[in-house]
Protein backbone atom coordinates (compact mmCIF):
# COMPACT_ATOMS: atom_id res chain seq x y z
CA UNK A 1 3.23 0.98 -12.10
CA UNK A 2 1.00 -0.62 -14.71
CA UNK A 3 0.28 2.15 -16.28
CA UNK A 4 4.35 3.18 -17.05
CA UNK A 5 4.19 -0.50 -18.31
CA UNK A 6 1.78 0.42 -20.55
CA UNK A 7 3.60 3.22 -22.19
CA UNK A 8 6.44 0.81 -22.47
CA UNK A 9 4.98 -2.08 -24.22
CA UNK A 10 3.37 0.72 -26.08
CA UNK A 11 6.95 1.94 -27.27
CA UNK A 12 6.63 5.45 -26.28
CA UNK A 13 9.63 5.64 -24.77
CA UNK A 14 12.89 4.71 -26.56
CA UNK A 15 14.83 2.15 -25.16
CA UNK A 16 17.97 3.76 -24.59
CA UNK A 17 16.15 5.65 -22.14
CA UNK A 18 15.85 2.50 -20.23
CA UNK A 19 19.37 1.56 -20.38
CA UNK A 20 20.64 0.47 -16.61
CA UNK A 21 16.67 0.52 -15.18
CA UNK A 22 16.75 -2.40 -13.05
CA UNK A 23 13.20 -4.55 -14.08
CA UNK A 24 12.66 -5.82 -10.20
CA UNK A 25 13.71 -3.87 -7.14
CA UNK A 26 15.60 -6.37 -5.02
CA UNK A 27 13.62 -8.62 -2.79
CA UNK A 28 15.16 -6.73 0.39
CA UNK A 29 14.21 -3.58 -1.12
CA UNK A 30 10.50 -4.54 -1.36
CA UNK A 31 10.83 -5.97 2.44
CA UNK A 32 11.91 -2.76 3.70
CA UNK A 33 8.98 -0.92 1.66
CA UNK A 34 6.76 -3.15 2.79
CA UNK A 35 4.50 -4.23 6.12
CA UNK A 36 2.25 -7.05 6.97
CA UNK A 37 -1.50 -7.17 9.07
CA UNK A 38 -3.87 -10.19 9.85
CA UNK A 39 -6.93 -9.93 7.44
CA UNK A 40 -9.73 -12.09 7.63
CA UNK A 41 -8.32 -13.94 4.66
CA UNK A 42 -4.90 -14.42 6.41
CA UNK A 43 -2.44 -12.24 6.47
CA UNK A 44 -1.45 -9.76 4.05
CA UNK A 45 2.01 -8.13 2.94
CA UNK A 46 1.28 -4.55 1.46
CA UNK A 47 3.30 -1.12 0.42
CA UNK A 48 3.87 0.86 3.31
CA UNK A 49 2.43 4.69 2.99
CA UNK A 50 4.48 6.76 0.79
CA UNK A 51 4.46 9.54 3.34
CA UNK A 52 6.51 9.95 6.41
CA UNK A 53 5.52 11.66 9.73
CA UNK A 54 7.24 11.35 12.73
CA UNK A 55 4.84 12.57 15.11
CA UNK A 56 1.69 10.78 13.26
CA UNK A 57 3.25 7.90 11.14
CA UNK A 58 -0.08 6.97 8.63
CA UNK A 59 -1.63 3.69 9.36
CA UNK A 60 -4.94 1.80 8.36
CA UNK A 61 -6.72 1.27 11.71
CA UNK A 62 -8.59 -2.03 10.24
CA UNK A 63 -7.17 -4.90 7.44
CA UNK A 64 -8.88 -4.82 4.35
CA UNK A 65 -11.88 -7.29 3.85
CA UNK A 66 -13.73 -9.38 1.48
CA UNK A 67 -17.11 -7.42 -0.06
CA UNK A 68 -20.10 -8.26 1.72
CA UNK A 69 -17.74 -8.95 5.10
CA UNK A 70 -19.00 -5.91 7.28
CA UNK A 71 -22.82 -5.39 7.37
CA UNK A 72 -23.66 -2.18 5.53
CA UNK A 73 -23.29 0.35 8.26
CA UNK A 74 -21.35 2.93 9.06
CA UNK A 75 -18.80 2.41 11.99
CA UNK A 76 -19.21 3.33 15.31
CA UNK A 77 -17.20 6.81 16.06
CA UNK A 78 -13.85 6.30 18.19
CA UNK A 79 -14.20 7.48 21.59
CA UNK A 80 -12.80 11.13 23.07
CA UNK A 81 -10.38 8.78 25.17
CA UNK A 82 -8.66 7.22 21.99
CA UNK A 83 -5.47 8.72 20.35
CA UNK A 84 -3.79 8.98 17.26
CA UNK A 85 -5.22 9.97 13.81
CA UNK A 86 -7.71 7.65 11.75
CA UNK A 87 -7.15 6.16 8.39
């Protein structure tokens, strides 16, 4: 997104190709494009996955973190019991 807004306020693109471009989606459109997690910080509203898979809908198995949060290691490997695929 901030780089099309850099070709605009570059003026690369004329602006009656812009005519009836909305500059905001609707707040109801970003809810519904949108999901929330608890973080360590609180919690956090983010963009959804692009993608959509019925039987394996993407997901982020942990909330992002600050830097220096996790101790640098790498994470333990899920067990053979757990399901569903890893982000």
């Amino acid at each position: 997104a901030r780089t099309g807004q850099w070709i605009l306020d570059r003026g690369l693109v004329p602006p009656q190709a812009l005519a009836g471009v909305p500059g905001d989606l609707p707040e109801e459109e970003i809810a519904r494009l949108c999901t929330e997690v608890d973080a360590p910080d609180g919690r956090i509203r983010y963009l959804k996955p692009v993608v959509s898979m019925p039987d394996t809908p993407p997901h982020w198995t942990r909330p992002p973190v600050p830097l220096g949060y996790h101790a640098p290691v790498w994470p333990e490997k899920a067990s053979a019991g757990s399901s569903g695929a890893k982000a």
